[in-house]
N, C-alpha and C. Protein backbone atom coordinates (compact mmCIF):
# COMPACT_ATOMS: atom_id res chain seq x y z
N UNK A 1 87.70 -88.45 41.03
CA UNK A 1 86.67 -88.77 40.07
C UNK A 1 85.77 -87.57 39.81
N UNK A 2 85.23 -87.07 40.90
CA UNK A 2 84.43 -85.89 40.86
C UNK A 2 85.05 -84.21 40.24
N UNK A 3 86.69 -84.73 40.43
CA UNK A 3 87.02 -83.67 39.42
C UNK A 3 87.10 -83.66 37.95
N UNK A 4 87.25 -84.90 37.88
CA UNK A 4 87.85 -85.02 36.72
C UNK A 4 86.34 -84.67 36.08
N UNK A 5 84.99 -84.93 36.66
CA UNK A 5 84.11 -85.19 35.90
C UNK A 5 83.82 -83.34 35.87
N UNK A 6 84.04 -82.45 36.61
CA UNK A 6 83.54 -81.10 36.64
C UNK A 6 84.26 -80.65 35.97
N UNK A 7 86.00 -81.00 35.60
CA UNK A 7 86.90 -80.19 34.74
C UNK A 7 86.40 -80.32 33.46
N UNK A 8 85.72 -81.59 33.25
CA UNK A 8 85.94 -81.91 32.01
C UNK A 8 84.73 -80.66 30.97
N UNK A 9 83.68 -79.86 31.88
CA UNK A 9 82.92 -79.27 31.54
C UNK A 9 83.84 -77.87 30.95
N UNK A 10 84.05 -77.88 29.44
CA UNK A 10 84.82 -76.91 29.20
C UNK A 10 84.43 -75.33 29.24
N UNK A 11 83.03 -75.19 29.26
CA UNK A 11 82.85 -74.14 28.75
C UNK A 11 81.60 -73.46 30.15
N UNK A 12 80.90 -72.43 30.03
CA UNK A 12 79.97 -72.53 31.06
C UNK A 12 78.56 -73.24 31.41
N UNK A 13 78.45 -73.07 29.72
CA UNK A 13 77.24 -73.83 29.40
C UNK A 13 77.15 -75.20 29.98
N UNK A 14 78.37 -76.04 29.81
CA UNK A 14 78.78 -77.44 29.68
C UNK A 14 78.52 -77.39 31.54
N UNK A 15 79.35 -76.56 32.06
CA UNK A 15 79.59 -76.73 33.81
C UNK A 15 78.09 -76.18 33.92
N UNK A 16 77.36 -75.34 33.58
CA UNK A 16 76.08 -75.00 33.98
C UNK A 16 75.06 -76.32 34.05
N UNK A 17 75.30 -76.94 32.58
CA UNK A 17 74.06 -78.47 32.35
C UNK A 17 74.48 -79.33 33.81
N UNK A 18 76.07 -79.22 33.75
CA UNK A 18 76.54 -80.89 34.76
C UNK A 18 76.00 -80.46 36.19
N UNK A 19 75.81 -79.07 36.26
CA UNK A 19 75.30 -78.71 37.65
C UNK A 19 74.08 -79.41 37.69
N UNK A 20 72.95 -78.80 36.71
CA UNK A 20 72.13 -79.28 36.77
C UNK A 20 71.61 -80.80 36.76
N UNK A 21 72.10 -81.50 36.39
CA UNK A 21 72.14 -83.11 36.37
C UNK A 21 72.71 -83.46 37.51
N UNK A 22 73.41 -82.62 38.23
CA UNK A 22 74.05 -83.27 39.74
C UNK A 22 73.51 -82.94 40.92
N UNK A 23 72.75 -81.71 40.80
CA UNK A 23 72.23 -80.84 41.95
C UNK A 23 71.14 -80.67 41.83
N UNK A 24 70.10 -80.67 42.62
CA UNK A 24 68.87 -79.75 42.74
C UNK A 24 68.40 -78.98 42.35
N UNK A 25 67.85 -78.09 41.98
CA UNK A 25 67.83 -76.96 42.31
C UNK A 25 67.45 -76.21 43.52
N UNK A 26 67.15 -76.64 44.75
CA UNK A 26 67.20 -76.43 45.78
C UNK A 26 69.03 -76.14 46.29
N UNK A 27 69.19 -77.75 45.75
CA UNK A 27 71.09 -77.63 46.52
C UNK A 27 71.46 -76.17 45.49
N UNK A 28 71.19 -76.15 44.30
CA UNK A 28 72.37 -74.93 43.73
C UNK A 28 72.11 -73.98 44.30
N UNK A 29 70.57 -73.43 44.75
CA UNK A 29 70.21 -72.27 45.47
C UNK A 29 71.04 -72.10 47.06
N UNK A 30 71.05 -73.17 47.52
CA UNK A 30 71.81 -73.72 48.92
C UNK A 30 73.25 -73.22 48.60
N UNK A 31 73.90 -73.60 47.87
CA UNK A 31 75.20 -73.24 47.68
C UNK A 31 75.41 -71.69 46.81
N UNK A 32 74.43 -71.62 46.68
CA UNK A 32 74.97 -69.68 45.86
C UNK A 32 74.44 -68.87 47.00
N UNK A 33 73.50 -69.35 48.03
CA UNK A 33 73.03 -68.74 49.36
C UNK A 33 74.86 -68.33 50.11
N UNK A 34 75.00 -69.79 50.26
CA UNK A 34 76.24 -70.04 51.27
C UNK A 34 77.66 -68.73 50.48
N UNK A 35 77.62 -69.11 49.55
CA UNK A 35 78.86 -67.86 49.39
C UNK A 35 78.33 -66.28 49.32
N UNK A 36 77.14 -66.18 48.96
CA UNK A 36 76.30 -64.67 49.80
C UNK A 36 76.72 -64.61 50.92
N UNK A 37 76.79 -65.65 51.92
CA UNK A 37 77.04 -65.54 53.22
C UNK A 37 78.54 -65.45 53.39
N UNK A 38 79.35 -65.81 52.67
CA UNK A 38 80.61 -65.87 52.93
C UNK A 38 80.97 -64.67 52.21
N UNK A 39 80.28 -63.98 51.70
CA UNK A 39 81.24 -62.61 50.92
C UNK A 39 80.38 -61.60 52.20
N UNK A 40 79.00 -61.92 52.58
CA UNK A 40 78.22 -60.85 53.75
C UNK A 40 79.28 -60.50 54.88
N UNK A 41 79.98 -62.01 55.27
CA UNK A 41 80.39 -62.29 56.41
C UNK A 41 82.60 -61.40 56.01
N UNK A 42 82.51 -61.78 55.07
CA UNK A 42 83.77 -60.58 54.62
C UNK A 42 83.93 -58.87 54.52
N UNK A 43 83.04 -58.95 54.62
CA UNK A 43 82.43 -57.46 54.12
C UNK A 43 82.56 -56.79 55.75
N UNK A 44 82.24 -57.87 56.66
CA UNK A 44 82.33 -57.03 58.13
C UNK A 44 80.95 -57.29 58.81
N UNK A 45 79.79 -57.94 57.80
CA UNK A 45 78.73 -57.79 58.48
C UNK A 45 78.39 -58.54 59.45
N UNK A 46 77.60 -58.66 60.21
CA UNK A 46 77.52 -59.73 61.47
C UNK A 46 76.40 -60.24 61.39
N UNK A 47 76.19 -61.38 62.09
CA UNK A 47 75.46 -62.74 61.99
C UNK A 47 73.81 -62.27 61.30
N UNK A 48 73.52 -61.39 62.25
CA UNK A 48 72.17 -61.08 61.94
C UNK A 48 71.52 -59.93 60.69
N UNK A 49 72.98 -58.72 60.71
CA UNK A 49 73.37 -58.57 59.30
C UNK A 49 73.07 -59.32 57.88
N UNK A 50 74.13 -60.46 58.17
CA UNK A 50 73.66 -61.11 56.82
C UNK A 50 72.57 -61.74 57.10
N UNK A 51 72.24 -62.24 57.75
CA UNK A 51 70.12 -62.86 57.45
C UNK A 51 69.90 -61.84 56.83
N UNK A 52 69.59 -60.76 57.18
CA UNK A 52 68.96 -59.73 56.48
C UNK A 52 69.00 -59.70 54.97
N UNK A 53 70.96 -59.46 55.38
CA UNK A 53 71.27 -59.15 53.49
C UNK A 53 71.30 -60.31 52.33
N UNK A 54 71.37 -61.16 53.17
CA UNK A 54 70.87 -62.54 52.17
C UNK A 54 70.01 -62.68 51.27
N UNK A 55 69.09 -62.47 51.61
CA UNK A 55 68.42 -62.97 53.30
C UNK A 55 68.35 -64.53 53.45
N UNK A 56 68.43 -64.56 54.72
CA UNK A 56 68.15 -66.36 54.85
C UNK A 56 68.28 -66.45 56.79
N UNK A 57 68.18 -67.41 56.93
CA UNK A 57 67.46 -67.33 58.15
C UNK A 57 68.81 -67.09 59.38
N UNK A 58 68.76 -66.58 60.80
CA UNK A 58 70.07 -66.82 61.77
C UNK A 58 70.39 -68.08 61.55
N UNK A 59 69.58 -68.71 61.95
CA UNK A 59 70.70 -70.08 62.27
C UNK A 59 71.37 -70.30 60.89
N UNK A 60 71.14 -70.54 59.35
CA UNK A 60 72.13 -70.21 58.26
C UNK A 60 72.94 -69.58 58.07
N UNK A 61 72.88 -68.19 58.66
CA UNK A 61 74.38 -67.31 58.42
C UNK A 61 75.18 -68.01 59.89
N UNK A 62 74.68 -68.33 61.17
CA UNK A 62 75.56 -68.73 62.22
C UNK A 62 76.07 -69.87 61.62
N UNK A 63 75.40 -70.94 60.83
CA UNK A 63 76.33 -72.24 60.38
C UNK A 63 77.52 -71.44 59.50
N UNK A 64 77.33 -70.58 58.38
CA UNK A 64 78.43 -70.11 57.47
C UNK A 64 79.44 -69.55 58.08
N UNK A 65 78.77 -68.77 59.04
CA UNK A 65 80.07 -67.87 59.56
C UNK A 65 80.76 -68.86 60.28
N UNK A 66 80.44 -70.35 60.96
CA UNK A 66 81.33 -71.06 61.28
C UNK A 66 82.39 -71.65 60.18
N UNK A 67 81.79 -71.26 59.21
CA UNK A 67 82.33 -72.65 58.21
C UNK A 67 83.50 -71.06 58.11
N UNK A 68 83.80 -70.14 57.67
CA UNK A 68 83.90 -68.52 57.68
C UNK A 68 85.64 -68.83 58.23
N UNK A 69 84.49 -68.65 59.03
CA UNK A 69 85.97 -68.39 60.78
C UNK A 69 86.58 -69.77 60.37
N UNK A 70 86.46 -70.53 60.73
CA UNK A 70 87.45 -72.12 60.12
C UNK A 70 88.38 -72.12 59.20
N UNK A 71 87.69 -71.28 57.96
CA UNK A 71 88.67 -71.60 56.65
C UNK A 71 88.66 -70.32 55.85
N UNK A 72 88.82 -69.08 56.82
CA UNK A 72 88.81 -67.85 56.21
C UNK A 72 90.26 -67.90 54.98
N UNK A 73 91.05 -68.30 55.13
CA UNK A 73 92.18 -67.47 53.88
C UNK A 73 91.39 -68.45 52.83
N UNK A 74 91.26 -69.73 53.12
CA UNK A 74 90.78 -70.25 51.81
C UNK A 74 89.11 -69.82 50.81
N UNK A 75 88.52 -69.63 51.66
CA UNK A 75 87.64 -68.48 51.25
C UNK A 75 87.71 -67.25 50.71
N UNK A 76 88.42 -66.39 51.60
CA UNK A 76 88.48 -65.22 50.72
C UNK A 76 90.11 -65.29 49.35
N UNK A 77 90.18 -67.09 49.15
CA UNK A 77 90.86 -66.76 47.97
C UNK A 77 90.18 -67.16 46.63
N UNK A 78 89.10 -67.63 47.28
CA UNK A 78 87.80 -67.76 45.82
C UNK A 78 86.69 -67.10 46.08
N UNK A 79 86.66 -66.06 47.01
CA UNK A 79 85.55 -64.62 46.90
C UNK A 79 86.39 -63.84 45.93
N UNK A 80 87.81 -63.53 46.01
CA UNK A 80 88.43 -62.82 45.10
C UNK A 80 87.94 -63.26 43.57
N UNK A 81 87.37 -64.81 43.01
CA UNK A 81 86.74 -64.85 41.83
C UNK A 81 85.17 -64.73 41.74
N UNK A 82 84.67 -65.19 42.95
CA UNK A 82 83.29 -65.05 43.11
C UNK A 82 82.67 -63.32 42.95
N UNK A 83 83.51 -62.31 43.33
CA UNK A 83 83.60 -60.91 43.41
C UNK A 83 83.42 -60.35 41.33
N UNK A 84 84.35 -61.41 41.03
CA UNK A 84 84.35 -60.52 39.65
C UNK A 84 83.12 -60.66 38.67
């Protein structure tokens, strides 16, 4: 259901509004934090590293880099679009 409802946003504008009507703006900041952390945490940097380069607090980059280490290939196969 939840895809069908995000595909259906054709354009960016369209996926930009549905964000907004679905999320926070706290959560969108939360989630564009989290892949900072997941491209920091690719890059080589380490835990306390990315706080810095985030910035955002240790215990946030220690939750990411768990989420990181767990599901690294699937991550760095949508940093490869998050990158461009």
């Amino acid at each position: 259901m939840l895809y069908q409802l995000f595909q259906s946003a054709g354009t960016e504008t369209a996926f930009n509004e549905l964000l907004d009507l679905t999320f926070t703006e706290n959560e969108r900041a939360m989630m564009l934090e989290r892949w900072r952390i997941f491209d920091a945490l690719d890059r080589g940097l380490s835990q306390r590293e990315v706080a810095k380069d985030v910035p955002c607090s240790i215990v946030t980059a220690t939750r990411g880099a768990k989420v990181y280490r767990d599901n690294r290939d699937a991550i760095r196969k949508y940093l490869e679009i998050w990158r461009k």
